[in-house]
N, C-alpha and C. Protein backbone atom coordinates (compact mmCIF):
# COMPACT_ATOMS: atom_id res chain seq x y z
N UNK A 1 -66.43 -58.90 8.80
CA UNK A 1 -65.07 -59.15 8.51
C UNK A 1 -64.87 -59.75 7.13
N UNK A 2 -65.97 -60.16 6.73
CA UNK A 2 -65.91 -60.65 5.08
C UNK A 2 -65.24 -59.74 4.27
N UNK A 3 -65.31 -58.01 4.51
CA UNK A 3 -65.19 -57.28 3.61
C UNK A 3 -64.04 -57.08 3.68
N UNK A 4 -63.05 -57.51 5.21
CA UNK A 4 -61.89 -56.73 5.28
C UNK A 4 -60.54 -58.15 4.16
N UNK A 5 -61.69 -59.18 4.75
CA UNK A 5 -60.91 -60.31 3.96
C UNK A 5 -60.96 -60.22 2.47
N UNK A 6 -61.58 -59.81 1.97
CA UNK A 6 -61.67 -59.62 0.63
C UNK A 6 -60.67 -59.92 -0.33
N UNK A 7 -59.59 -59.42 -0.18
CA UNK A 7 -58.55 -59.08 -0.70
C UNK A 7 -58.04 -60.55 -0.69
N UNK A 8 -58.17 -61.24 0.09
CA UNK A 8 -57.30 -62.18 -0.03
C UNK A 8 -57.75 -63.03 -0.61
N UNK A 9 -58.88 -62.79 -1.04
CA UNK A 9 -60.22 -64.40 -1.81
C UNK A 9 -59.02 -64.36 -3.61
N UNK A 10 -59.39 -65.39 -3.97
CA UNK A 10 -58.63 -65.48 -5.57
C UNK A 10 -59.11 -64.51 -6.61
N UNK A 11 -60.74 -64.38 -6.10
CA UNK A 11 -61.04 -63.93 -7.48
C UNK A 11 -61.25 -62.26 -6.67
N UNK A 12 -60.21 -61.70 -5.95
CA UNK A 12 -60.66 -60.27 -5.64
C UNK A 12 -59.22 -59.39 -6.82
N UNK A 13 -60.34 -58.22 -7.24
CA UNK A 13 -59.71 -57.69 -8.31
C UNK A 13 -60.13 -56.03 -7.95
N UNK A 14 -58.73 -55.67 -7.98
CA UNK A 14 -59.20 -54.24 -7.15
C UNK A 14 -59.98 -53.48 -8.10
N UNK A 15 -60.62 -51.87 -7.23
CA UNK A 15 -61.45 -51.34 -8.32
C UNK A 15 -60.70 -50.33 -9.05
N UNK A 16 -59.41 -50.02 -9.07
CA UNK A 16 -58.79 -49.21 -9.73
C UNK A 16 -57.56 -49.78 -9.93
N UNK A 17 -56.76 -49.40 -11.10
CA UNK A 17 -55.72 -50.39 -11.38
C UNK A 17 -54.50 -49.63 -10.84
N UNK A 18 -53.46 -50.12 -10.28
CA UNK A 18 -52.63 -49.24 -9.71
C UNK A 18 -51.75 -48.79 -10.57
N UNK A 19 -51.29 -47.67 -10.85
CA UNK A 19 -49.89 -47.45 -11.55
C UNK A 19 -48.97 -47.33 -10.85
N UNK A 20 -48.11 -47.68 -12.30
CA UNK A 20 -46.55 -47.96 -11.53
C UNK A 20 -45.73 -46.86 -11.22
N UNK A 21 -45.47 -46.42 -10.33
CA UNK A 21 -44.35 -44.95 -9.50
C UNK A 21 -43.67 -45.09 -10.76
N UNK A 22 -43.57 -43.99 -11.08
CA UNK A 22 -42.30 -43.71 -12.15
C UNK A 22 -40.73 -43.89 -11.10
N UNK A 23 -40.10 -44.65 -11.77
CA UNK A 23 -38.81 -44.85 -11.11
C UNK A 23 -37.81 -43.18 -11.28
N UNK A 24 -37.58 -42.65 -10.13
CA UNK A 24 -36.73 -41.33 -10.17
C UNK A 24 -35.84 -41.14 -9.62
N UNK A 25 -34.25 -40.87 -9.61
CA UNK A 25 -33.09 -41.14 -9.28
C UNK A 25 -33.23 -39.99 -8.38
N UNK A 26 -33.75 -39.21 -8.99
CA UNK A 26 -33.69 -37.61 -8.06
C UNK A 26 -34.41 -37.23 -7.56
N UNK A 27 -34.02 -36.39 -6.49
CA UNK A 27 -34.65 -35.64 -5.58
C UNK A 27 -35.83 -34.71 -6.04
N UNK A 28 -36.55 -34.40 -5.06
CA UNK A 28 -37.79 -33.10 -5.67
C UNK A 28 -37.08 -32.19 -6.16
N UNK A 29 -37.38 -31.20 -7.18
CA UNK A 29 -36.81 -30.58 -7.68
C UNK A 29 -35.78 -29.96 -8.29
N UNK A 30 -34.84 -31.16 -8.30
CA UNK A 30 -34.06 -31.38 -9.18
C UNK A 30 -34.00 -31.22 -10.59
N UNK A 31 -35.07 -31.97 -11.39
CA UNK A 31 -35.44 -31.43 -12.30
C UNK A 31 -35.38 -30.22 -12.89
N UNK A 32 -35.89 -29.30 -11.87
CA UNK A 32 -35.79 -28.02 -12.74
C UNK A 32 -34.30 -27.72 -12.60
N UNK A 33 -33.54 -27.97 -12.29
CA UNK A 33 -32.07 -28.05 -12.25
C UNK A 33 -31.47 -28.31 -13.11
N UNK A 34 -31.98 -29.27 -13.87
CA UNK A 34 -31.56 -29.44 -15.17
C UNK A 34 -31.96 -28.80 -16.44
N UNK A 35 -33.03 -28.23 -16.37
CA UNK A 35 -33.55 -27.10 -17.39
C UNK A 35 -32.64 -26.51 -17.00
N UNK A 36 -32.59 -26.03 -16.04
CA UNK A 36 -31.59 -24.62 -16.30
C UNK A 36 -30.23 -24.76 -17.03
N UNK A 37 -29.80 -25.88 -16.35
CA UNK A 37 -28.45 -26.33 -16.85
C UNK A 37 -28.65 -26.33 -18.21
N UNK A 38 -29.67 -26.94 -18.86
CA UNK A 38 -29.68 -27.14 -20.73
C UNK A 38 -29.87 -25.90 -20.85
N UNK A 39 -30.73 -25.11 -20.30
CA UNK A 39 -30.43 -23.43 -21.40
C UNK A 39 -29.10 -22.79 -20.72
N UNK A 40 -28.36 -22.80 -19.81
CA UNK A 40 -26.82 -22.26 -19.75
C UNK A 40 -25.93 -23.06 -21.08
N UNK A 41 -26.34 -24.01 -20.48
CA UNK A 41 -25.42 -25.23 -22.04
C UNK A 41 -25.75 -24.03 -23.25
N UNK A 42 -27.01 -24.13 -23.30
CA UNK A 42 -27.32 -23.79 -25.16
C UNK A 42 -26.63 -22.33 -24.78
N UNK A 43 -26.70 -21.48 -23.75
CA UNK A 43 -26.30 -20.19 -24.20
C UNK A 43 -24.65 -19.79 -23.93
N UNK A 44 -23.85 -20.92 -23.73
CA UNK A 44 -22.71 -20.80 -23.88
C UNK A 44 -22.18 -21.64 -25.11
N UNK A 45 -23.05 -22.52 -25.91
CA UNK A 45 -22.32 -22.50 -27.19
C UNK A 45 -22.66 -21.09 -28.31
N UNK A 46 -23.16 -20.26 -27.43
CA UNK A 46 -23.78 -19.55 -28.66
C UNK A 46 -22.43 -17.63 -28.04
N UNK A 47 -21.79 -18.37 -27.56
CA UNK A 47 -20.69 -17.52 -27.12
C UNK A 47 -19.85 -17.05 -28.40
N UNK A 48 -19.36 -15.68 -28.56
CA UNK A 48 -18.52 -15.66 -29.67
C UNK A 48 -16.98 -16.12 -29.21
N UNK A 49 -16.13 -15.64 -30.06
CA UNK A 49 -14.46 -16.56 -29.38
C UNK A 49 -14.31 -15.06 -28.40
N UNK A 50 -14.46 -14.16 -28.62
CA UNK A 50 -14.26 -12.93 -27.52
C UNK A 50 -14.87 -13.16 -26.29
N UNK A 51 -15.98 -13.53 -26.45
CA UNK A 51 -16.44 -13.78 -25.41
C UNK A 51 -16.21 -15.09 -24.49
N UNK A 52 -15.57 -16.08 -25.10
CA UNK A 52 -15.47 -17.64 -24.62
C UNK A 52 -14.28 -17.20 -24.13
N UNK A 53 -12.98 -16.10 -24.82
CA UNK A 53 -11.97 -15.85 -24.08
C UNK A 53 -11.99 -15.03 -22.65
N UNK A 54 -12.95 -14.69 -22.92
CA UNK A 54 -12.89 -13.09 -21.43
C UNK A 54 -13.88 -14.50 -20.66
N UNK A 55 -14.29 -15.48 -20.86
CA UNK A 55 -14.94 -16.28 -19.41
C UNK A 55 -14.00 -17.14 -19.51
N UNK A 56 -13.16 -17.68 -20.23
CA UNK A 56 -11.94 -18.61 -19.45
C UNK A 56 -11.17 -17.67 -18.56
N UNK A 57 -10.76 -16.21 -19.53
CA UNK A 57 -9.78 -15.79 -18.25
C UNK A 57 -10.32 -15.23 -17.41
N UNK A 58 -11.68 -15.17 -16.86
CA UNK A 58 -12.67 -14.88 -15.50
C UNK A 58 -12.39 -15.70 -14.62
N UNK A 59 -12.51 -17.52 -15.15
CA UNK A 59 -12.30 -18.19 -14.33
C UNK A 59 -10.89 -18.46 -13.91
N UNK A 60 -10.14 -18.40 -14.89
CA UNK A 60 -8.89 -18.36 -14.39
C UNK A 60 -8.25 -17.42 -12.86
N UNK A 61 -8.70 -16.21 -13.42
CA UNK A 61 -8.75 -15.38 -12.51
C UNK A 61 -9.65 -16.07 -10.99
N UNK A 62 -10.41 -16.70 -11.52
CA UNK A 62 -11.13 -16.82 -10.08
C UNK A 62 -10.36 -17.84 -9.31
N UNK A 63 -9.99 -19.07 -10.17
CA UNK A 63 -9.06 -19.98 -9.95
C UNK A 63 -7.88 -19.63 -8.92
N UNK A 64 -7.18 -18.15 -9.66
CA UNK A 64 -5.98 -18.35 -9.14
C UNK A 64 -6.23 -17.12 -7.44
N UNK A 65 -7.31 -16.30 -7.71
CA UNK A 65 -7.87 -16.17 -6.22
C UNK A 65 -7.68 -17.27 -5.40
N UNK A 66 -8.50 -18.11 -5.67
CA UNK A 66 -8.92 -19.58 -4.62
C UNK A 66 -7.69 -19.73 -4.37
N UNK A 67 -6.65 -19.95 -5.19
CA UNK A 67 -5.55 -20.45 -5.17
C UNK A 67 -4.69 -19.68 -4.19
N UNK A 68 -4.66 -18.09 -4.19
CA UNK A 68 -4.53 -17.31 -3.32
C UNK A 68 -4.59 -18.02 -2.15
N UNK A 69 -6.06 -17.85 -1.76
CA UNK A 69 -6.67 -17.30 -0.58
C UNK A 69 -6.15 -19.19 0.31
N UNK A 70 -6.12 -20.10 -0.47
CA UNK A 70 -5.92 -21.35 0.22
C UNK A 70 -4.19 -21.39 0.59
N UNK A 71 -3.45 -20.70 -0.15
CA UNK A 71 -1.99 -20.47 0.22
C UNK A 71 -1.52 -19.35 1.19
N UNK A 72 -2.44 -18.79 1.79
CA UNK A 72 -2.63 -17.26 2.48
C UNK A 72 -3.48 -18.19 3.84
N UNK A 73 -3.87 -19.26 3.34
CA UNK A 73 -4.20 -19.88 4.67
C UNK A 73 -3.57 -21.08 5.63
N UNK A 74 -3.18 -21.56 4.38
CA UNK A 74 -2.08 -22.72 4.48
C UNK A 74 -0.80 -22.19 5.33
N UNK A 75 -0.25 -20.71 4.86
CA UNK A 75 1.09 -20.21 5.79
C UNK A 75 0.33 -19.09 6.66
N UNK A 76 -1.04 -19.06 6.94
CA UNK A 76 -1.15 -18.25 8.06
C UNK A 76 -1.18 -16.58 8.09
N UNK A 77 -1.57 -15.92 6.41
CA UNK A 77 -0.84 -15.00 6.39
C UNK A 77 -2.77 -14.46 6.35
N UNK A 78 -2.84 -13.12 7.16
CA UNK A 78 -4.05 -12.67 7.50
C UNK A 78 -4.45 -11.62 6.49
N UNK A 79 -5.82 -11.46 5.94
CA UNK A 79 -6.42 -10.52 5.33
C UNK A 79 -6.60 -9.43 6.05
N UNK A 80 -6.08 -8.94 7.34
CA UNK A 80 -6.49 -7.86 8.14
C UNK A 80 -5.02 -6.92 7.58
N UNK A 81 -5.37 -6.76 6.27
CA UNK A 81 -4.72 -5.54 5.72
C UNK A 81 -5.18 -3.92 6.00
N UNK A 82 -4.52 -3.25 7.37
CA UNK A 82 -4.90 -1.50 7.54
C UNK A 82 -3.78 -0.98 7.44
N UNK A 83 -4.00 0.40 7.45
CA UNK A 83 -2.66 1.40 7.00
C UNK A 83 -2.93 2.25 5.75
N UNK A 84 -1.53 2.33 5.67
CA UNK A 84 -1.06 2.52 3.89
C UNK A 84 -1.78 1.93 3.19
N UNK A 85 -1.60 0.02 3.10
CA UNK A 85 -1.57 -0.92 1.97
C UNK A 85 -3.01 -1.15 1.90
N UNK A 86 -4.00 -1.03 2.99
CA UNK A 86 -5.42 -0.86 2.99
C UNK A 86 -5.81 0.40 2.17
N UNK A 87 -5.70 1.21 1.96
CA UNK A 87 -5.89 2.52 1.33
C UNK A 87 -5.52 2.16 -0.09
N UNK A 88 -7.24 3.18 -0.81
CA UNK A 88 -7.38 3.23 -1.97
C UNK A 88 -7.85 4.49 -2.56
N UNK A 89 -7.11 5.80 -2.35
CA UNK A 89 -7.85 7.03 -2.25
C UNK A 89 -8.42 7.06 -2.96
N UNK A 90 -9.68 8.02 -3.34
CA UNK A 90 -10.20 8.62 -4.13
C UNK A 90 -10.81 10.25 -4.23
N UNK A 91 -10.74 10.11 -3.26
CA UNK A 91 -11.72 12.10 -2.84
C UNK A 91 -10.67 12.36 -1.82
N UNK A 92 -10.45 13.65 -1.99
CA UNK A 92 -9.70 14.46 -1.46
C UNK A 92 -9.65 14.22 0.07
N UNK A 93 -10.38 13.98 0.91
CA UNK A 93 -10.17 13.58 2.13
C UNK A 93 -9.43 11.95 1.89
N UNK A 94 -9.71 11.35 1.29
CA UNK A 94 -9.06 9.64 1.14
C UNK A 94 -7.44 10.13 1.02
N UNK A 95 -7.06 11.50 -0.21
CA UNK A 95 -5.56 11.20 -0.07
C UNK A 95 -5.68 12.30 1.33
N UNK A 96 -5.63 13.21 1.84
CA UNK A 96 -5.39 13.81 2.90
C UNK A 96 -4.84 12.37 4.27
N UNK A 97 -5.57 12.08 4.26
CA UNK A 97 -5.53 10.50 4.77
C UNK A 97 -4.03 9.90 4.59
N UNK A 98 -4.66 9.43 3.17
CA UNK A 98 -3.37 8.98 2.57
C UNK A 98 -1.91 9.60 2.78
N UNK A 99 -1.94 10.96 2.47
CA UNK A 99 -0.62 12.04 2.54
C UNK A 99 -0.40 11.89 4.13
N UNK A 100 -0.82 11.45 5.28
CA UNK A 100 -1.09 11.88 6.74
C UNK A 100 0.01 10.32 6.75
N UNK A 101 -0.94 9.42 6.68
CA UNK A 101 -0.28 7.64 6.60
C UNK A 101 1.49 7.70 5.80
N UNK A 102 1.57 8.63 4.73
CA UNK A 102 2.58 8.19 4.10
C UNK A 102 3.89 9.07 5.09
N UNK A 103 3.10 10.54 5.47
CA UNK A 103 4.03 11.37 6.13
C UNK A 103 4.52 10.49 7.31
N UNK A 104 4.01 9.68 8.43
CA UNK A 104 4.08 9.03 9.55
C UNK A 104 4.42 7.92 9.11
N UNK A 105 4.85 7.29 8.18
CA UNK A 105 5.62 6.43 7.57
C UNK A 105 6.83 7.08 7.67
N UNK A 106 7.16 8.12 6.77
CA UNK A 106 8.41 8.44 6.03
C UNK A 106 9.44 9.61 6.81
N UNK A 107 8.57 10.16 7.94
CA UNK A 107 9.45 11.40 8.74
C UNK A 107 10.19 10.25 9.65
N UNK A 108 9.91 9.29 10.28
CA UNK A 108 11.22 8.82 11.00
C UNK A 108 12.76 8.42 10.15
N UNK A 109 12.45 8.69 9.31
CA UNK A 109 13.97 8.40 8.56
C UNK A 109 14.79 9.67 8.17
N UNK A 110 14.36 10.95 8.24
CA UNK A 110 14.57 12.09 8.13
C UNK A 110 15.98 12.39 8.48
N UNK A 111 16.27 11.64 9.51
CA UNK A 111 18.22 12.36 10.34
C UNK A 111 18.89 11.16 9.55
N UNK A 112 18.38 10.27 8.49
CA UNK A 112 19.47 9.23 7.65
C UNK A 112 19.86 10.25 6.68
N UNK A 113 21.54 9.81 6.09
CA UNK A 113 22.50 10.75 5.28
C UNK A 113 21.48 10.40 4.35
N UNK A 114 20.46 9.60 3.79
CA UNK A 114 20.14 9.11 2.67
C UNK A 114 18.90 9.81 2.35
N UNK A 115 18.54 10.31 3.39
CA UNK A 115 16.87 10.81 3.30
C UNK A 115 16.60 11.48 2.15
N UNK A 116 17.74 12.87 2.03
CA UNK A 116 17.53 13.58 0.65
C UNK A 116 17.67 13.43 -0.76
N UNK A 117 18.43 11.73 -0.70
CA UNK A 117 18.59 11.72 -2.03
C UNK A 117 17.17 10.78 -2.27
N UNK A 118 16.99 10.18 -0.69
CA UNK A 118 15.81 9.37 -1.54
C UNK A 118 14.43 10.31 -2.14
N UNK A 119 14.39 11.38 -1.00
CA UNK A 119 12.87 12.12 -1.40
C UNK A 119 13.28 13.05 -3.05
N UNK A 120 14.27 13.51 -3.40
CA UNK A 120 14.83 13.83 -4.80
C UNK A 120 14.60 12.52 -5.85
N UNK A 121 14.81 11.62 -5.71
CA UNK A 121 14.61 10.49 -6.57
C UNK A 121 13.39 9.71 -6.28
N UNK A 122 12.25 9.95 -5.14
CA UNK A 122 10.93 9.84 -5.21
C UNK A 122 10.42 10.80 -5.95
N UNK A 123 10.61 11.88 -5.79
CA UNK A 123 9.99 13.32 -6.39
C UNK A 123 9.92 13.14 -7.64
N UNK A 124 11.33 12.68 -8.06
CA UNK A 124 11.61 12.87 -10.17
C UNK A 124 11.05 11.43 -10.30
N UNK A 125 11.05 10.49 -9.37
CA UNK A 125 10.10 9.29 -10.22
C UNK A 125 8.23 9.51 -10.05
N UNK A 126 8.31 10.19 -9.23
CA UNK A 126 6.82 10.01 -9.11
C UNK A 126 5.62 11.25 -10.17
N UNK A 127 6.71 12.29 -10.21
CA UNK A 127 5.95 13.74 -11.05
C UNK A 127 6.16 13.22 -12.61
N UNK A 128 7.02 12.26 -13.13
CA UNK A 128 7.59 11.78 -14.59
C UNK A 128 6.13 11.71 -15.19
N UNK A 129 5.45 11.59 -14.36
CA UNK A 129 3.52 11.56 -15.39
C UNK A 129 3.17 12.33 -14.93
N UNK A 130 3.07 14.01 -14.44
CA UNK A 130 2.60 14.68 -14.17
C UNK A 130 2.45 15.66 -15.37
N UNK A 131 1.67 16.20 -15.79
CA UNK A 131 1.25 17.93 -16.50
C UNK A 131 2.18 18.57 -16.37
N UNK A 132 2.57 19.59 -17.65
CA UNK A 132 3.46 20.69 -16.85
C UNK A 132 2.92 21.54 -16.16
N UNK A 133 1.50 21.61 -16.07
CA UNK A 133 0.93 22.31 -15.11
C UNK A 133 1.05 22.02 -13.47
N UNK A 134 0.82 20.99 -13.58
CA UNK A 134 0.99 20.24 -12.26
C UNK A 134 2.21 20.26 -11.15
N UNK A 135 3.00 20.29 -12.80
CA UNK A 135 4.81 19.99 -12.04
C UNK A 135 5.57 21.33 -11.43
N UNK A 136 4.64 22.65 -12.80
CA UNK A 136 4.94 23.97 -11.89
C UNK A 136 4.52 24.53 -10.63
N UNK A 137 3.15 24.18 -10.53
CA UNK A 137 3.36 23.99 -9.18
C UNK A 137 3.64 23.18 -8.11
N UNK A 138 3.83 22.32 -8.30
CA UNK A 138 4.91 21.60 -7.14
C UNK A 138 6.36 22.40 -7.21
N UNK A 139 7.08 22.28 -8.20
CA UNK A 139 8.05 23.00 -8.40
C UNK A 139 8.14 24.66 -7.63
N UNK A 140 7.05 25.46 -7.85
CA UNK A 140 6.89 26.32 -7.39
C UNK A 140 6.69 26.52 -5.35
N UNK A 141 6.19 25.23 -5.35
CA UNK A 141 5.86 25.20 -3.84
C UNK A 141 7.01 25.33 -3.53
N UNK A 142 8.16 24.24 -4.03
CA UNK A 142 9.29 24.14 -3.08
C UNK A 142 10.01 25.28 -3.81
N UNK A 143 10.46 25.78 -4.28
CA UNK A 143 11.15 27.26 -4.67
C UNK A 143 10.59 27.85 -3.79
N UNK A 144 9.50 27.94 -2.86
CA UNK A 144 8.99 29.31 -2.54
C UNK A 144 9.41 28.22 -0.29
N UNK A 145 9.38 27.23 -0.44
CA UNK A 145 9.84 26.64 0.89
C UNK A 145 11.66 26.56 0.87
N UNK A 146 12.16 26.75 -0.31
CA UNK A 146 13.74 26.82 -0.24
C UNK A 146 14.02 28.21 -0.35
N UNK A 147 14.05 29.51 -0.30
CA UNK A 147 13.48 30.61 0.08
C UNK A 147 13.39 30.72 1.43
N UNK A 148 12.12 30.18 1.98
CA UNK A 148 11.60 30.81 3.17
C UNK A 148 12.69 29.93 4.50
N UNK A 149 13.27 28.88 4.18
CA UNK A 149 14.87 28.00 4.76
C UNK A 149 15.61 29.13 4.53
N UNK A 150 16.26 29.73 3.40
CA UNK A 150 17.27 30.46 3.17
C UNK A 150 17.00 31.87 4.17
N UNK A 151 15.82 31.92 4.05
CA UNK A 151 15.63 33.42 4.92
C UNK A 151 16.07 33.19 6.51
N UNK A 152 15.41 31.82 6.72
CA UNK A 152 15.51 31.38 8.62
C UNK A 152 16.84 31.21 8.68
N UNK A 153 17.37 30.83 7.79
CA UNK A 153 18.75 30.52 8.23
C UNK A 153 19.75 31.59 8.16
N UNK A 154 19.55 32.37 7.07
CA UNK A 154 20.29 33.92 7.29
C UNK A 154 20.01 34.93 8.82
N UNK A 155 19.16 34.56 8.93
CA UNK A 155 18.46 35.40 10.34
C UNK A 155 19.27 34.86 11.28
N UNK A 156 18.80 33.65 11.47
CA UNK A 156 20.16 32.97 12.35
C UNK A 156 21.29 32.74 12.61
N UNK A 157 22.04 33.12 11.22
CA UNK A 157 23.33 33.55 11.51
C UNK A 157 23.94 34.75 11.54
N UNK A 158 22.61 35.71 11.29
CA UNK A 158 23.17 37.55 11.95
C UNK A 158 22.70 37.17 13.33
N UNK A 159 22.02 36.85 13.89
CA UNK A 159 21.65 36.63 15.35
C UNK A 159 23.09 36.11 16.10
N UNK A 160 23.96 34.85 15.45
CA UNK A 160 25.26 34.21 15.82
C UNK A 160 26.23 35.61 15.84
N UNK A 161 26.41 36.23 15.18
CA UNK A 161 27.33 36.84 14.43
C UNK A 161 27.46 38.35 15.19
N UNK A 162 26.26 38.49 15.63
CA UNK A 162 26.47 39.69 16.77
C UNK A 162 26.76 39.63 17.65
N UNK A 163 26.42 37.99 18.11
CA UNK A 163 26.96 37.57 19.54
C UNK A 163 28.88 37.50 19.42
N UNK A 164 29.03 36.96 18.60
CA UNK A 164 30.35 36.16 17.74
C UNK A 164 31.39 37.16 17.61
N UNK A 165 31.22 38.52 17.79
CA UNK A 165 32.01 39.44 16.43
C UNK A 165 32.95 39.96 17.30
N UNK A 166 34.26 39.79 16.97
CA UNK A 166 35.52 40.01 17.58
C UNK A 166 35.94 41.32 16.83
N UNK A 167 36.47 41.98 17.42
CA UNK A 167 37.32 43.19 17.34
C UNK A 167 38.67 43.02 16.26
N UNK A 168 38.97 43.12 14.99
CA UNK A 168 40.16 43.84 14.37
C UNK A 168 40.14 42.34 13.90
N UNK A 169 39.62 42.19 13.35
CA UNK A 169 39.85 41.03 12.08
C UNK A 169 39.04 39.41 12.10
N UNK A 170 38.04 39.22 12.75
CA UNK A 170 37.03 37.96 12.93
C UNK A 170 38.32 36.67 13.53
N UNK A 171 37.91 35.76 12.24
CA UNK A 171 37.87 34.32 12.62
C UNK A 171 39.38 34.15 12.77
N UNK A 172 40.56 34.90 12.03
CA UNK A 172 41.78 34.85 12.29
C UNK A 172 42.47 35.24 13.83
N UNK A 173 41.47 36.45 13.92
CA UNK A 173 41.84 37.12 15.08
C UNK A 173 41.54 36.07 16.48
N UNK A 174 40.57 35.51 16.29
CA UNK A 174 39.83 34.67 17.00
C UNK A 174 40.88 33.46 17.50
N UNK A 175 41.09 33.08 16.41
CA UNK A 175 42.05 31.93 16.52
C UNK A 175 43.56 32.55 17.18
N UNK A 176 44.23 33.66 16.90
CA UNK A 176 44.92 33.68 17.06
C UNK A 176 45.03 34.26 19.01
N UNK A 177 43.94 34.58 19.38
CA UNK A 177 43.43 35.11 20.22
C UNK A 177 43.37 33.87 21.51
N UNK A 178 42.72 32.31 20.80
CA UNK A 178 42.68 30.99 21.35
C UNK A 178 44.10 30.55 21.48
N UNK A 179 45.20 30.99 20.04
CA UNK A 179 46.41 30.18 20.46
C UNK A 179 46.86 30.85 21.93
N UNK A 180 46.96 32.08 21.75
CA UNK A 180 47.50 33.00 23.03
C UNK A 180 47.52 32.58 24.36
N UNK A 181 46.12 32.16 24.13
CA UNK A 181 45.84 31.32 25.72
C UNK A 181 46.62 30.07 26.05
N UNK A 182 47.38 29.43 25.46
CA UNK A 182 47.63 28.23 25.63
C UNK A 182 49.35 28.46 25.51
N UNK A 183 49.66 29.69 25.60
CA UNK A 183 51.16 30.64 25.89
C UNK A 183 52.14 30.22 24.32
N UNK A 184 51.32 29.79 23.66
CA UNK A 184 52.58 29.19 22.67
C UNK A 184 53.03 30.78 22.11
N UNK A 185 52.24 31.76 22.08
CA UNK A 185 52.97 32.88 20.79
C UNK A 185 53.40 33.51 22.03
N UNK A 186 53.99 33.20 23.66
CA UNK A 186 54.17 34.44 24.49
C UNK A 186 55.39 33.86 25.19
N UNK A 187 55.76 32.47 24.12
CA UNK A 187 56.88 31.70 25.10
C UNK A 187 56.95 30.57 26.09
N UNK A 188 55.65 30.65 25.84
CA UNK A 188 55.51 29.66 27.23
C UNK A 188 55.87 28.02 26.84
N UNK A 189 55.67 27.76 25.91
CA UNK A 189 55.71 26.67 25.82
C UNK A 189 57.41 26.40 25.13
N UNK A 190 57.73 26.80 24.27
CA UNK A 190 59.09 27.21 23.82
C UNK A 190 60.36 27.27 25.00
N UNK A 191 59.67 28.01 25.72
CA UNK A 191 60.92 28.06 27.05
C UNK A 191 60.55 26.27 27.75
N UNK A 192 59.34 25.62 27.74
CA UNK A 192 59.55 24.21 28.29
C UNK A 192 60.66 23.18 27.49
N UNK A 193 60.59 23.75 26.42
CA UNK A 193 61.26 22.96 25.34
C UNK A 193 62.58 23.32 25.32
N UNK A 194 63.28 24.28 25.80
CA UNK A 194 64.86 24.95 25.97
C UNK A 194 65.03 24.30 27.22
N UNK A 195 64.27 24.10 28.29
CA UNK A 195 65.02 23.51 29.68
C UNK A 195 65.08 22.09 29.68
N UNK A 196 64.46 21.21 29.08
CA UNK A 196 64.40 20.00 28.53
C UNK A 196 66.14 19.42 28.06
N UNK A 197 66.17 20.58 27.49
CA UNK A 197 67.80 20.43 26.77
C UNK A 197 68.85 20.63 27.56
């Protein structure tokens, strides 16, 4: 037990001298945390002004996202955007899609007095950047669908019109044919109006 006491005798002097822990505020690896940070430092003063402008307005931009997305949460308003407003066509099946979503949007309004002036003043706002290539045929489509209306509807009214067709003069005859019935041109009503008196 002499040896374990050792330590405590006056003249015991250890055999290696201890050093002192370097005092360190930080965590393991931290350090290299800060290298990195000094070469981002050095490589953003070495930014030109074009470039120092397009990363303020990055962050800005990112800023006013956050800013978004915390006011979109604050009133409750959901990112479960589908439909229309979800859609971003690009390939011909995306607008097919698209044209399908906008049609099933826009045919229930069809029997409003307003329908035709609105799809006329969608049409001339939306073709105003189109090609004249482009615009002739659209243009051409509907010339060749206002046509094939004009034809259905002529058909349909020789179909009326055979049923319809009165003997010795049409729509006059017709009418005058309706007053008859109701005795005014045969007296009938004229003689109610003489016994009255």
């Amino acid at each position: 037990m002499a040896e374990a006491d050792s330590w405590d005798a006056d003249s015991f002097e250890p055999e290696e001298p201890i050093k002192k822990a370097a005092i360190h505020d930080k965590w393991e690896g931290e350090d290299e945390d800060d290298d990195v940070k000094l070469e981002q430092s050095s490589e953003d003063t070495a930014l030109t002004p074009e470039e120092e402008l397009a990363e303020k307005l990055r962050v800005k931009k990112l800023q006013e996202d956050s800013d978004l997305e915390l006011a979109k949460e604050a009133f409750g308003v959901s990112n479960n955007v589908t439909g229309i407003d979800a859609m971003s066509p690009s390939s011909k099946d995306d607008f097919t899609e698209f044209e399908r979503l906008l049609k099933d949007k826009i045919l229930p309004y069809e029997k409003s007095i307003h329908y035709s002036t609105f799809l006329e003043s969608l049409f001339r706002d939306l073709c105003l950047s189109l090609e004249v290539e482009d615009l002739k045929k659209i243009s051409n489509s509907l010339t060749v669908l206002l046509s094939e209306k004009q034809r259905q509807e002529k058909q349909n009214k020789g179909k009326k019109k055979k049923k319809g067709v009165l003997p010795g003069g049409g729509l006059k005859a017709k009418m005058k044919d309706d007053l008859a019935d109701y005795g005014e041109f045969d007296g009938g009503y004229v003689q109610d109006y003489e016994d009255f008196m």
